[in-house]
Each structure stands twice: as structure tokens, then as C-alpha cells.
PDB file of N, CA and C in Angstrom:
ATOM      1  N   UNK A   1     101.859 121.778 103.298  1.00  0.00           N
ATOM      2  CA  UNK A   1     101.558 120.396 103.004  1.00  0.00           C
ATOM      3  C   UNK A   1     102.698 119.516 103.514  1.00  0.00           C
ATOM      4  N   UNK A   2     102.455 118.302 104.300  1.00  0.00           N
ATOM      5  CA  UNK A   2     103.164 117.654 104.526  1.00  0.00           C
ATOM      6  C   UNK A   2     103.541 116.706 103.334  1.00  0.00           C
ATOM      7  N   UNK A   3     104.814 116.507 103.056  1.00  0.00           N
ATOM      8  CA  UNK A   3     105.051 115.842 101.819  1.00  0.00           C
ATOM      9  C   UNK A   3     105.634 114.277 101.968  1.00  0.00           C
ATOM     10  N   UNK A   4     106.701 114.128 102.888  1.00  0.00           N
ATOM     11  CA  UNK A   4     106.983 112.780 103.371  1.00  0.00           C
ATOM     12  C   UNK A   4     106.915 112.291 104.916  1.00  0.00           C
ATOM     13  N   UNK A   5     107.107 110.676 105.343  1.00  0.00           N
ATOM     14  CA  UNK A   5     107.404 110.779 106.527  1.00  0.00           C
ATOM     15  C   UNK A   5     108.756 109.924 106.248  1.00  0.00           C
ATOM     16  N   UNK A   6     109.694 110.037 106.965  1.00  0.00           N
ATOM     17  CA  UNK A   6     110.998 109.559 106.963  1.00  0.00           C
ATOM     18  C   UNK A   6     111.564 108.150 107.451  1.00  0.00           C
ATOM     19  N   UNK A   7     110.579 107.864 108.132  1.00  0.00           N
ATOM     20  CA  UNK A   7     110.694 106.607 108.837  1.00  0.00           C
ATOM     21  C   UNK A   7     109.953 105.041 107.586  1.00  0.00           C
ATOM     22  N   UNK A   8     109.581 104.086 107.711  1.00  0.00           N
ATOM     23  CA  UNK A   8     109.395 103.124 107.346  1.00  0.00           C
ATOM     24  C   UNK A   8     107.988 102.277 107.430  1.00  0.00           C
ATOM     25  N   UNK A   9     106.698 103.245 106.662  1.00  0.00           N
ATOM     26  CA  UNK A   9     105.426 102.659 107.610  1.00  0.00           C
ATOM     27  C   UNK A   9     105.198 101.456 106.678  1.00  0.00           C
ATOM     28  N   UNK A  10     104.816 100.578 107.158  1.00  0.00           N
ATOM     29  CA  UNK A  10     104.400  99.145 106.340  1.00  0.00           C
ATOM     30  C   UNK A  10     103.498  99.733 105.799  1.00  0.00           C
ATOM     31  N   UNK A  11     103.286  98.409 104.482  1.00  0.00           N
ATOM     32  CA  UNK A  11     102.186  98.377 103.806  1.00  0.00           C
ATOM     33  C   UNK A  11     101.213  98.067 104.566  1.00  0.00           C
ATOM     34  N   UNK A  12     100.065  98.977 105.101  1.00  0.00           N
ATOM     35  CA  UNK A  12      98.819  97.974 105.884  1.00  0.00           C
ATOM     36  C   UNK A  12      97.810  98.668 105.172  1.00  0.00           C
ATOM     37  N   UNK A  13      96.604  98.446 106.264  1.00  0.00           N
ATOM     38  CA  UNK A  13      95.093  97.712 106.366  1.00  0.00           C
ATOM     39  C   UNK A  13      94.080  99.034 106.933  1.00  0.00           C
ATOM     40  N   UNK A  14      94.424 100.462 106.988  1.00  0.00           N
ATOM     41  CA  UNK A  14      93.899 100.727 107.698  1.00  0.00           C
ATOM     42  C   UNK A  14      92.852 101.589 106.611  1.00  0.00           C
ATOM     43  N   UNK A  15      91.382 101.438 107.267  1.00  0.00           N
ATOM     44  CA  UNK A  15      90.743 102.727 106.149  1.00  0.00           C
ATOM     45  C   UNK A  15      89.435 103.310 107.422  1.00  0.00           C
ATOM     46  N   UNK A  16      88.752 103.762 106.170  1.00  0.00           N
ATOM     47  CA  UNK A  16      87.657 105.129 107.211  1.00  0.00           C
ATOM     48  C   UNK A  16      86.267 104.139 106.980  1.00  0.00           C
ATOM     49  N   UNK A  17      85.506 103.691 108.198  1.00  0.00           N
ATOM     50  CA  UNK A  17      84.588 102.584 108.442  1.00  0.00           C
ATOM     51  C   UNK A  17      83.482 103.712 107.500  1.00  0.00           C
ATOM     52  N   UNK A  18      82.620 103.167 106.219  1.00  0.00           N
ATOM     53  CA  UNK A  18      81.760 103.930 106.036  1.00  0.00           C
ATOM     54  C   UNK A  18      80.520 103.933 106.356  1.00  0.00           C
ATOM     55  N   UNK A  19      80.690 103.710 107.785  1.00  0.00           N
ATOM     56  CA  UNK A  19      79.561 103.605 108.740  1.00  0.00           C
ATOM     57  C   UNK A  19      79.720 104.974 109.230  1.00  0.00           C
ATOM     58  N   UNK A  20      80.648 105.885 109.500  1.00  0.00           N
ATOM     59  CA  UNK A  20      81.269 107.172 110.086  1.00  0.00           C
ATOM     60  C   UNK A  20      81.302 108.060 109.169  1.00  0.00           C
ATOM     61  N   UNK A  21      80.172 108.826 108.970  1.00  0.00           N
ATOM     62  CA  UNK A  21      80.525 109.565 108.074  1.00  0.00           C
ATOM     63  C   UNK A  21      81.636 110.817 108.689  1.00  0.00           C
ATOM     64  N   UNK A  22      82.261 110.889 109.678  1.00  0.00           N
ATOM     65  CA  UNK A  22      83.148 111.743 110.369  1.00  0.00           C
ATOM     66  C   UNK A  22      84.633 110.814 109.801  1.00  0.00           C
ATOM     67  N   UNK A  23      84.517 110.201 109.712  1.00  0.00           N
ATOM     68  CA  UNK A  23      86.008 109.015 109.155  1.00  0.00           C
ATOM     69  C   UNK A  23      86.846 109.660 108.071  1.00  0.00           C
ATOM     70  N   UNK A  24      87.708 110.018 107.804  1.00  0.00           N
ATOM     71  CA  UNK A  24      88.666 110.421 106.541  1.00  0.00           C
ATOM     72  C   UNK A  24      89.861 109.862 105.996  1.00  0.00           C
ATOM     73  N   UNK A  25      90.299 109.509 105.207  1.00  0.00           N
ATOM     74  CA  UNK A  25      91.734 109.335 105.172  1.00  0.00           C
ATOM     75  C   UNK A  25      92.328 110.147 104.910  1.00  0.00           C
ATOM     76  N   UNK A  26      93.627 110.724 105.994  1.00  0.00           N
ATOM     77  CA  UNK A  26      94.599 111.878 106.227  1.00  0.00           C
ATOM     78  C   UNK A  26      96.038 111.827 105.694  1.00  0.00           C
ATOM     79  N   UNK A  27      96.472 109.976 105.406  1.00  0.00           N
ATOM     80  CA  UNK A  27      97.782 110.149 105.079  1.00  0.00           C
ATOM     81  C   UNK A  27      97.798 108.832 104.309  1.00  0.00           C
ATOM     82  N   UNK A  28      98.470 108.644 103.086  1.00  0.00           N
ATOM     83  CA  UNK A  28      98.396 108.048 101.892  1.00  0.00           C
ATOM     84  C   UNK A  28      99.946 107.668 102.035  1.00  0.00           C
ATOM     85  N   UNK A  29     100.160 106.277 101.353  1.00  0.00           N
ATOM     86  CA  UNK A  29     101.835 106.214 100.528  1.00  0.00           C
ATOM     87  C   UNK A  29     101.757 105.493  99.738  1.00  0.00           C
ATOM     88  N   UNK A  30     102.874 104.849  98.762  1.00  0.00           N
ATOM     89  CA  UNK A  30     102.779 104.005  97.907  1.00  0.00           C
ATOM     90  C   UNK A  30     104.138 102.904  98.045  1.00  0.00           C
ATOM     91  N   UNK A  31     103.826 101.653  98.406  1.00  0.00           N
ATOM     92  CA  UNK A  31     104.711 100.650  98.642  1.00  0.00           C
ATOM     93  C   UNK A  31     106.047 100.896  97.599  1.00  0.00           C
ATOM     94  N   UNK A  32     107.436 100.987  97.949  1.00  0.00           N
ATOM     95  CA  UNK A  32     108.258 100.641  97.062  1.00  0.00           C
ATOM     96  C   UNK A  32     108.807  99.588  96.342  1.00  0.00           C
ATOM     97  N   UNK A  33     107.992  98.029  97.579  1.00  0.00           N
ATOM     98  CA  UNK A  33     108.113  96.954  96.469  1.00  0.00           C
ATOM     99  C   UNK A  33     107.388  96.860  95.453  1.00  0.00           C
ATOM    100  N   UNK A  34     105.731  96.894  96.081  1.00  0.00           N
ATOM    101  CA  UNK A  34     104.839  96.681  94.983  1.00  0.00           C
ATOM    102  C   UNK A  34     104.495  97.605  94.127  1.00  0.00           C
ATOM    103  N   UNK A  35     104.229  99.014  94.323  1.00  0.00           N
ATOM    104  CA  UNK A  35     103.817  99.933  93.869  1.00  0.00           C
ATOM    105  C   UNK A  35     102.788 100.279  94.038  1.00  0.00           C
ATOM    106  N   UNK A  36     101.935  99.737  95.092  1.00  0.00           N
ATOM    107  CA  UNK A  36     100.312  99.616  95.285  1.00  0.00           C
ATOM    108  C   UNK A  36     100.252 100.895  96.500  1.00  0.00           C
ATOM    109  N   UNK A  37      99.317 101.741  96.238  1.00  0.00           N
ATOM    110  CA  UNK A  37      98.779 102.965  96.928  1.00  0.00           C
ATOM    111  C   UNK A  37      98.435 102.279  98.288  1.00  0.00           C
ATOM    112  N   UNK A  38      98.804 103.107 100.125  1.00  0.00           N
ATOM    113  CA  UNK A  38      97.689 102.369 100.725  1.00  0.00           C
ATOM    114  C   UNK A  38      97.617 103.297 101.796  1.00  0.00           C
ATOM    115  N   UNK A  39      96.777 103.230 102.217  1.00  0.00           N
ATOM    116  CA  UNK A  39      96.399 104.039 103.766  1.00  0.00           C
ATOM    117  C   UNK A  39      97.349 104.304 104.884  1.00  0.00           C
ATOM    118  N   UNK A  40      97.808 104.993 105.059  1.00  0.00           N
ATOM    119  CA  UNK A  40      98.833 105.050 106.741  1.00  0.00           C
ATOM    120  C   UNK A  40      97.602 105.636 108.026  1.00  0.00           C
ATOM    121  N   UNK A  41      96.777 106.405 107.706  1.00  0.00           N
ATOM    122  CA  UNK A  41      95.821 106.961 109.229  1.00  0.00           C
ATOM    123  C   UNK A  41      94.972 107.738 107.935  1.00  0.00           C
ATOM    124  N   UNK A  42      94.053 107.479 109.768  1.00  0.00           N
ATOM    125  CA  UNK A  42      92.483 107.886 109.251  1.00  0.00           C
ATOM    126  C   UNK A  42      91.800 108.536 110.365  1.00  0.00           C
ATOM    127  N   UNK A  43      91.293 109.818 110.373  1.00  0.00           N
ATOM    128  CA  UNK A  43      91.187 110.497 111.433  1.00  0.00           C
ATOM    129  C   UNK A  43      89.180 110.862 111.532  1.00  0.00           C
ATOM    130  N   UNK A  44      89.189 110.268 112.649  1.00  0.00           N
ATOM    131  CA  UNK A  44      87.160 110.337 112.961  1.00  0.00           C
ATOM    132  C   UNK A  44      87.759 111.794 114.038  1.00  0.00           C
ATOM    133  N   UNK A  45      86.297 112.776 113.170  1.00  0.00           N
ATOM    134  CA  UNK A  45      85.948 113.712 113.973  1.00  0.00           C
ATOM    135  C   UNK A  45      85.780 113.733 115.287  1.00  0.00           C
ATOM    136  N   UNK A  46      85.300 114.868 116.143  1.00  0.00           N
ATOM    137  CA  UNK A  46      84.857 114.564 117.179  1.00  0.00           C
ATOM    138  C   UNK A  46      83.314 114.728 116.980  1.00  0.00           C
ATOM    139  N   UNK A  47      82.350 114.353 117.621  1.00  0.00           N
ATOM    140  CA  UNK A  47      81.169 114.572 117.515  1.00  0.00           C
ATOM    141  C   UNK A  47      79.908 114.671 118.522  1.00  0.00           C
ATOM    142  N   UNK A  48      78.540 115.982 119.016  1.00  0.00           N
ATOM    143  CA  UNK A  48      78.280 115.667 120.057  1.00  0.00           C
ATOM    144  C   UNK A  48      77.031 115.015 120.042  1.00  0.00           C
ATOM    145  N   UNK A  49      77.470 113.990 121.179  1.00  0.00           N
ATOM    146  CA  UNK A  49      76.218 113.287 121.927  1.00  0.00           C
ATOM    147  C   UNK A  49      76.043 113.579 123.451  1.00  0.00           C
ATOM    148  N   UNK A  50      74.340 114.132 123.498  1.00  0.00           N
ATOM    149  CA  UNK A  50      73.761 114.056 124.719  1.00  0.00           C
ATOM    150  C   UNK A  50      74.602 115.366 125.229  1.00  0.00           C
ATOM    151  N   UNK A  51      74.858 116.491 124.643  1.00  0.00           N
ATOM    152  CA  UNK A  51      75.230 117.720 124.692  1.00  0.00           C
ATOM    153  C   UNK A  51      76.944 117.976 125.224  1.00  0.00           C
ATOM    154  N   UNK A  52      77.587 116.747 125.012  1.00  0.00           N
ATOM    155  CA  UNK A  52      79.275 116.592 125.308  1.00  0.00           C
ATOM    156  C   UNK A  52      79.275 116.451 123.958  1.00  0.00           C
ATOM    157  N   UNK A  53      80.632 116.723 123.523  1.00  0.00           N
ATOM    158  CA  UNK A  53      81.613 116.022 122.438  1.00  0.00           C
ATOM    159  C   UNK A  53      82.581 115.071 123.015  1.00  0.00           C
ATOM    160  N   UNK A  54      82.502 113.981 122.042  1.00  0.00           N
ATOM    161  CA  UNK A  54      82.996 112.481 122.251  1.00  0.00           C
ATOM    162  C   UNK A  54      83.758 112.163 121.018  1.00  0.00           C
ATOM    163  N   UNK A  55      84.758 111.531 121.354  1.00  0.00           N
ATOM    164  CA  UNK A  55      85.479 110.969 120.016  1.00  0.00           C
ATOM    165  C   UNK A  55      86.500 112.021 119.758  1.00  0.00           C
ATOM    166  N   UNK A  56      87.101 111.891 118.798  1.00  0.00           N
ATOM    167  CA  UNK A  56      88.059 112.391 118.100  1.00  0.00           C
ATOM    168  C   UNK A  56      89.337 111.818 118.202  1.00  0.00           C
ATOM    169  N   UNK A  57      89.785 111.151 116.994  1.00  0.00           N
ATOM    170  CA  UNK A  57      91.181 110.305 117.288  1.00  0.00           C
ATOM    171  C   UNK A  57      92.106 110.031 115.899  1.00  0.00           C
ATOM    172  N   UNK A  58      92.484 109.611 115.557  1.00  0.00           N
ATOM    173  CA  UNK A  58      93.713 108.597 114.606  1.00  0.00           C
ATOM    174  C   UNK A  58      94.131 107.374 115.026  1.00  0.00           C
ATOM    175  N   UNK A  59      93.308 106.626 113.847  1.00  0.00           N
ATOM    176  CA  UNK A  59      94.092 105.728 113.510  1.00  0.00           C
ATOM    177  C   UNK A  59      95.309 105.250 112.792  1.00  0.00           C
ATOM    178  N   UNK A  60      96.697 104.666 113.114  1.00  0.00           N
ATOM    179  CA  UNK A  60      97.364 104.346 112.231  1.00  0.00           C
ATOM    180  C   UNK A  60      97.865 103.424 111.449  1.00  0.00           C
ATOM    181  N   UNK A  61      98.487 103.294 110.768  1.00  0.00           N
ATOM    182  CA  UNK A  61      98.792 101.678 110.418  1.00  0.00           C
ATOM    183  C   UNK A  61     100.067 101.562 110.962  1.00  0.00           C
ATOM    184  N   UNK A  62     100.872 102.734 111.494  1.00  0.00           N
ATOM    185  CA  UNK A  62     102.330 102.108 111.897  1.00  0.00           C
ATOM    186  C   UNK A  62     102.636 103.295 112.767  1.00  0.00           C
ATOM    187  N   UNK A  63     101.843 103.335 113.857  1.00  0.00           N
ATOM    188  CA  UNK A  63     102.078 104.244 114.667  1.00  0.00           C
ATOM    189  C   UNK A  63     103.770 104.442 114.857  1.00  0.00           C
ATOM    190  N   UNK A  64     103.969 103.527 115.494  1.00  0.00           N
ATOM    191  CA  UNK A  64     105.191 103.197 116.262  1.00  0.00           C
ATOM    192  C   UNK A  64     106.420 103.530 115.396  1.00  0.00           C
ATOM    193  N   UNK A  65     106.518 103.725 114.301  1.00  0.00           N
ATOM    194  CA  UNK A  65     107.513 104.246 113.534  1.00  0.00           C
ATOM    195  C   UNK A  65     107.798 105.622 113.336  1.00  0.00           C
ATOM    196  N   UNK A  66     106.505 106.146 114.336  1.00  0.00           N
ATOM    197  CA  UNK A  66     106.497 108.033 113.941  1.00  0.00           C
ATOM    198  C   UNK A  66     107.076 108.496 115.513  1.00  0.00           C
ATOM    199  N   UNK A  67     107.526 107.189 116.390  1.00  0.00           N
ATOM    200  CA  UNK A  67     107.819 107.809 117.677  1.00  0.00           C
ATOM    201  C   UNK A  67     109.088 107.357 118.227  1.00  0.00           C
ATOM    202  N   UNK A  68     109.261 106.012 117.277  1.00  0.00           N
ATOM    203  CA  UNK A  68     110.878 105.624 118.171  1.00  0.00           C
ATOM    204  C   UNK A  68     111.970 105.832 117.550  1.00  0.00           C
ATOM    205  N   UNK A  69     112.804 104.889 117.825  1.00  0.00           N
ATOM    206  CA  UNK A  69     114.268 105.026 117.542  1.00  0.00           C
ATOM    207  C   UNK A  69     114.675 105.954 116.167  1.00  0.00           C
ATOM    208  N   UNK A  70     113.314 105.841 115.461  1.00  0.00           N
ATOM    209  CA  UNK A  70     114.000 105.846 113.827  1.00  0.00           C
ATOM    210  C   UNK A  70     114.320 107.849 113.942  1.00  0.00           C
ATOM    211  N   UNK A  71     113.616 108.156 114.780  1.00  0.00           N
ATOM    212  CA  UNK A  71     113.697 109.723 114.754  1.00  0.00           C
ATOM    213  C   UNK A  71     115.506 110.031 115.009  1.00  0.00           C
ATOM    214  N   UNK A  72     116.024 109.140 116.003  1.00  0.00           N
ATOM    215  CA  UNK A  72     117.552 109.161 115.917  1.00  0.00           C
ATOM    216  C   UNK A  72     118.037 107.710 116.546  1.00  0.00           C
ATOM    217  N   UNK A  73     118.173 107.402 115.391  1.00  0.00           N
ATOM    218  CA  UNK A  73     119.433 106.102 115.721  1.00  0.00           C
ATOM    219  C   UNK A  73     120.271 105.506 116.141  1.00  0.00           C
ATOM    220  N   UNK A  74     120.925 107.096 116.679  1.00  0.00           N
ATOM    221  CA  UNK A  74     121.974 107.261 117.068  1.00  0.00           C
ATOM    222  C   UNK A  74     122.380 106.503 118.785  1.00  0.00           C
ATOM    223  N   UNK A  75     120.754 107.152 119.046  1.00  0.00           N
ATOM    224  CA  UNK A  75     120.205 106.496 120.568  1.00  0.00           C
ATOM    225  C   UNK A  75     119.879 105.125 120.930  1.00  0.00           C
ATOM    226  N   UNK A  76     120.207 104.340 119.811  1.00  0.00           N
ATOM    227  CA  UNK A  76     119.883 102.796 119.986  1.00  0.00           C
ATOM    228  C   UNK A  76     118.574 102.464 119.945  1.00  0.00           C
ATOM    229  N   UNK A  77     118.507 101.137 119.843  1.00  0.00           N
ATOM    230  CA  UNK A  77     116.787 100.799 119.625  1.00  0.00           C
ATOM    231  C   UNK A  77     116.558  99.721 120.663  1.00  0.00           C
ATOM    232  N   UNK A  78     115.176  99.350 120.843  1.00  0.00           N
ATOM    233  CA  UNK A  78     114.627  98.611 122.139  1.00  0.00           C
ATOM    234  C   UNK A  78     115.062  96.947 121.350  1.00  0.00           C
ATOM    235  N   UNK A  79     115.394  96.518 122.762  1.00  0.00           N
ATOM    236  CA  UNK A  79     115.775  95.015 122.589  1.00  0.00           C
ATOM    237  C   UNK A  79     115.487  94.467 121.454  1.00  0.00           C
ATOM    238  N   UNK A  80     113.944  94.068 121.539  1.00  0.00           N
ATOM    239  CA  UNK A  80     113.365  93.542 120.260  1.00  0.00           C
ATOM    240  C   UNK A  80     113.332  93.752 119.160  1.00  0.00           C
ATOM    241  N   UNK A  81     114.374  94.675 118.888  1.00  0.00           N
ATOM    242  CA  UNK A  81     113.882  95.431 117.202  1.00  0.00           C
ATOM    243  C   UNK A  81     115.451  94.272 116.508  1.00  0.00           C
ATOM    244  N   UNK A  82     115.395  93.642 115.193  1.00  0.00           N
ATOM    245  CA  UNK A  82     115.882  93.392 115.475  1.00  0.00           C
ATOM    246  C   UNK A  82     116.569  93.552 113.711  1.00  0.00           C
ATOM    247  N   UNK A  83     115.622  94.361 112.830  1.00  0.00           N
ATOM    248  CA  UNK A  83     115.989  95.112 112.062  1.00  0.00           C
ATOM    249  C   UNK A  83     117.144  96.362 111.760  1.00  0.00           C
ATOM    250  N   UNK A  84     118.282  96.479 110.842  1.00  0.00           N
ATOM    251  CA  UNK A  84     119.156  97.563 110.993  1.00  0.00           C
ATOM    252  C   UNK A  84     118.127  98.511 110.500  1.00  0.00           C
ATOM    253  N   UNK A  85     118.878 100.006 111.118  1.00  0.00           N
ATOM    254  CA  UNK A  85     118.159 101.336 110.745  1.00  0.00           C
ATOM    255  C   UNK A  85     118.158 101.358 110.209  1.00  0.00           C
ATOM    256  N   UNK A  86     117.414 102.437 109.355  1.00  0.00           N
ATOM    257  CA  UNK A  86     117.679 103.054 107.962  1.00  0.00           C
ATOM    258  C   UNK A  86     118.183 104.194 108.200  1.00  0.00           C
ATOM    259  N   UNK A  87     119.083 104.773 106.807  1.00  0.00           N
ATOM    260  CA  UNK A  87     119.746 106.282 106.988  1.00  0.00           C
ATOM    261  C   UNK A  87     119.115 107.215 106.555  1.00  0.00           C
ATOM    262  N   UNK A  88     117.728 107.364 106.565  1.00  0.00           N
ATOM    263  CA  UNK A  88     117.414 108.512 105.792  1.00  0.00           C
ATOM    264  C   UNK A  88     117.616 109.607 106.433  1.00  0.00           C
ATOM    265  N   UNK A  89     117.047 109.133 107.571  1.00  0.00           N
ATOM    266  CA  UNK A  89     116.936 110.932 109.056  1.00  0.00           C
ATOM    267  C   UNK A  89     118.418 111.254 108.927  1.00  0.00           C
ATOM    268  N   UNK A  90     119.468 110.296 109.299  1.00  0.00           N
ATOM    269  CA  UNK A  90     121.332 111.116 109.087  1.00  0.00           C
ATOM    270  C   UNK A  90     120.975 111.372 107.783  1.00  0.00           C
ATOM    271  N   UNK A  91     120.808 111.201 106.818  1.00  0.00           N
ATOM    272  CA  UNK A  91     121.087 111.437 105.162  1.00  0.00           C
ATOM    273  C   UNK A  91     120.853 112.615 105.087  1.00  0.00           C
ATOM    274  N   UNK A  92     119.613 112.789 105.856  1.00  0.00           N
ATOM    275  CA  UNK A  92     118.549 114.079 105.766  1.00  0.00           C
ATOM    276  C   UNK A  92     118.959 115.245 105.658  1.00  0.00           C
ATOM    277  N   UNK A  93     119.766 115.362 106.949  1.00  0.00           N
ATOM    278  CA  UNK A  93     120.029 116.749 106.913  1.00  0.00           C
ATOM    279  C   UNK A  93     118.923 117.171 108.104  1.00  0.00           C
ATOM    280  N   UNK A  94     119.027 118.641 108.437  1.00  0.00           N
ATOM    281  CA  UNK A  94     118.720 119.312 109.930  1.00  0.00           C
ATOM    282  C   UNK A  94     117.078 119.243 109.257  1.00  0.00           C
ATOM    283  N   UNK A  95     116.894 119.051 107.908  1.00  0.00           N
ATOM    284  CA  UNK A  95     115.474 119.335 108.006  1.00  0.00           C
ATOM    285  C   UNK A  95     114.226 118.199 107.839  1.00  0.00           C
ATOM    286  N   UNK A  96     115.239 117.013 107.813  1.00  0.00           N
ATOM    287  CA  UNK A  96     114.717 115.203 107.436  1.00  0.00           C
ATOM    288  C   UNK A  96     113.473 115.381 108.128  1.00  0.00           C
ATOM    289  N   UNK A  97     113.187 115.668 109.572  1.00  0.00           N
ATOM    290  CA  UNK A  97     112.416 115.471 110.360  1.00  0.00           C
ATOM    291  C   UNK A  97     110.990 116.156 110.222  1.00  0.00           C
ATOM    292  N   UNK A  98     111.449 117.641 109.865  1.00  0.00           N
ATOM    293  CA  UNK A  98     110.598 118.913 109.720  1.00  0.00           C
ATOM    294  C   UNK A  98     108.638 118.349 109.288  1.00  0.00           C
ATOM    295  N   UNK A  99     108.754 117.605 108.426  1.00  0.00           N
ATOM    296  CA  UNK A  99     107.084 116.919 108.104  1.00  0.00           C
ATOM    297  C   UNK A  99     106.481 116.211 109.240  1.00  0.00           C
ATOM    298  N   UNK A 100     107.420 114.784 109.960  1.00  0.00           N
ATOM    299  CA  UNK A 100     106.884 114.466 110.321  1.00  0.00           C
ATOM    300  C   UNK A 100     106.335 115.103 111.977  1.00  0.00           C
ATOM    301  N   UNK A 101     107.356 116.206 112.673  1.00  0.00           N
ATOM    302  CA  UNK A 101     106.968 116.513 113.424  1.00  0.00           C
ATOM    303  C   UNK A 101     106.002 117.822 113.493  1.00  0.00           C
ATOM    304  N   UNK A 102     105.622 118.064 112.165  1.00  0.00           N
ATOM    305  CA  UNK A 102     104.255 119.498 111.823  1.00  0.00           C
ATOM    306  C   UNK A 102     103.478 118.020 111.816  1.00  0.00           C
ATOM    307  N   UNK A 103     103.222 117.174 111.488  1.00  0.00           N
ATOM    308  CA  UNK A 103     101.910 115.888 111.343  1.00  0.00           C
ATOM    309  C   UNK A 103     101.974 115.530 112.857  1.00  0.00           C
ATOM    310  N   UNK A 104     102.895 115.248 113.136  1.00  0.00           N
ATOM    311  CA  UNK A 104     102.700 114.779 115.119  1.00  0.00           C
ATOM    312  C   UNK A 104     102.111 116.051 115.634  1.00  0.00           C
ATOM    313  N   UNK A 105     102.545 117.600 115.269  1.00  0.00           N
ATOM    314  CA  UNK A 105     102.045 118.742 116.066  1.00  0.00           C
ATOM    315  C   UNK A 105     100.542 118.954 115.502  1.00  0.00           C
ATOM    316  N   UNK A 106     100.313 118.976 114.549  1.00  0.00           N
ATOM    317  CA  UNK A 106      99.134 118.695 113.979  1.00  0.00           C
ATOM    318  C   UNK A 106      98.088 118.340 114.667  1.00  0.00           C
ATOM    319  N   UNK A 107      98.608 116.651 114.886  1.00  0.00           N
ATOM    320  CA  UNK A 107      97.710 115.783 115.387  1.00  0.00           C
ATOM    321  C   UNK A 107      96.962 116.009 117.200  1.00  0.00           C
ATOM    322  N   UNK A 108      98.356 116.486 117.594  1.00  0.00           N
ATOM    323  CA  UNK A 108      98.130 116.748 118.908  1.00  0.00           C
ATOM    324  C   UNK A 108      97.482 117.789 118.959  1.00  0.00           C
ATOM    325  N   UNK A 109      97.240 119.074 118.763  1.00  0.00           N
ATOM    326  CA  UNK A 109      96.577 120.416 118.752  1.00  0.00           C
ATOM    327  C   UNK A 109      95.476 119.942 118.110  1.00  0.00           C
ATOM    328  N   UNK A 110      94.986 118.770 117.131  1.00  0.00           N
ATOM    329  CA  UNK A 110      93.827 118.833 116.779  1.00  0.00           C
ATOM    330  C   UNK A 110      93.003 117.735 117.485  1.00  0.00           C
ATOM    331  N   UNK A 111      93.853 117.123 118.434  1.00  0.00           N
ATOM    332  CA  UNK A 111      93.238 116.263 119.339  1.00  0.00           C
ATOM    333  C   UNK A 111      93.262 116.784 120.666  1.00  0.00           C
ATOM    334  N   UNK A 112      93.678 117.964 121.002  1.00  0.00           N
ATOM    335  CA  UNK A 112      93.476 118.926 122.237  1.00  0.00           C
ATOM    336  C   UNK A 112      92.242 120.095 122.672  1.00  0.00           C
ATOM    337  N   UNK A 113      92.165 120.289 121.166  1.00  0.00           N
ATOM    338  CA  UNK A 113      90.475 121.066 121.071  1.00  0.00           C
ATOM    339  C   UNK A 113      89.597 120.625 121.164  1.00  0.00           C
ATOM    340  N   UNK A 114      88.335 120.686 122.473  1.00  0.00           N
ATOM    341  CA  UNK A 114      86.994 120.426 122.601  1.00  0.00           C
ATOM    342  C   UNK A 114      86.352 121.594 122.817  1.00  0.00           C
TER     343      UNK A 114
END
């Protein structure tokens, strides 16, 4: 079980259209200002039409926090960011990372199978 991700995903907006019954929600958190539960990704099956399979993806609410700087800091961040890091990944220890990159390997091997 993946238990945390280390980085900083906003509170957002994202959920499973229940028009799809292939739609799920895959990853959950709970705001530390407010305390309010909310969606981070939501993953639609793949499914076949007209004898192909089509689809299969993730959505996220904060992609971009599971791929840049925050993984190491150390490496600087892109112009625009204009927020200081956070220390959790140094705090961490050799194994800070270990969740979120089984959820990135995850994602990719389960978006590589047709």
C-alpha cells in the first residue's frame, strides 16, 4: 500500500465523471489547513471499441508535484517557481521517496498494457 506522497498536492477538484462507469478514485488526502478529505487522481480504465482498446489514463490534481524539483531540491527549481521548498524528501531519509516512485511505477506499467 502506498501510504504517503512527499511532495505538496493542493487541495483540488478532481473526481470520477459518473458517466464512466470505468472512472475510480485511486488517491485520496486530507488538507492540513482545513481538514477537508479530497481527491488527488482518478484513473478511467481502458476499454474496447470497434474491436481495439482505447483509453486508459490518470487524471491528477497536481501532477506536476510528483515530477519536479520537489523529488530533490538540491537541483534547483524552474524560474517561475517562486515558492521555498519544503524539507520533507532531505528530512526523509533514503526511503522519503520509496511511495511515490512504486505510484509513478505503478502508473506507468499500468498504462503500458494493451
Amino acid at each position: 500500500m502506498i501510504e504517503r506522497f512527499p511532495a505538496h498536492p493542493h487541495e483540488g477538484d478532481v473526481g470520477a465523471p459518473a458517466s464512466d462507469p470505468t472512472a475510480r478514485v485511486i488517491v485520496t488526502g486530507t488538507s492540513k489547513a482545513t481538514r477537508r478529505p479530497f481527491n488527488i487522481a482518478v484513473a478511467f480504465e481502458p476499454v474496447k471499441r470497434a474491436g481495439k482498446t482505447v483509453g486508459g489514463g490518470v487524471a491528477q490534481s497536481t501532477f506536476h508535484h510528483f515530477c519536479d524539483y520537489n523529488w530533490d531540491t538540491s537541483a534547483g527549481c524552474p524560474s517561475f517557481v517562486s515558492e521555498q521548498p519544503g524539507g520533507q524528501i532531505a528530512a526523509g531519509g533514503a526511503h522519503a521517496l520509496d511511495d511515490i516512485k512504486t505510484y509513478v511505477g505503478n502508473i506507468a506499467r499500468w498504462l503500458s498494457i494493451r
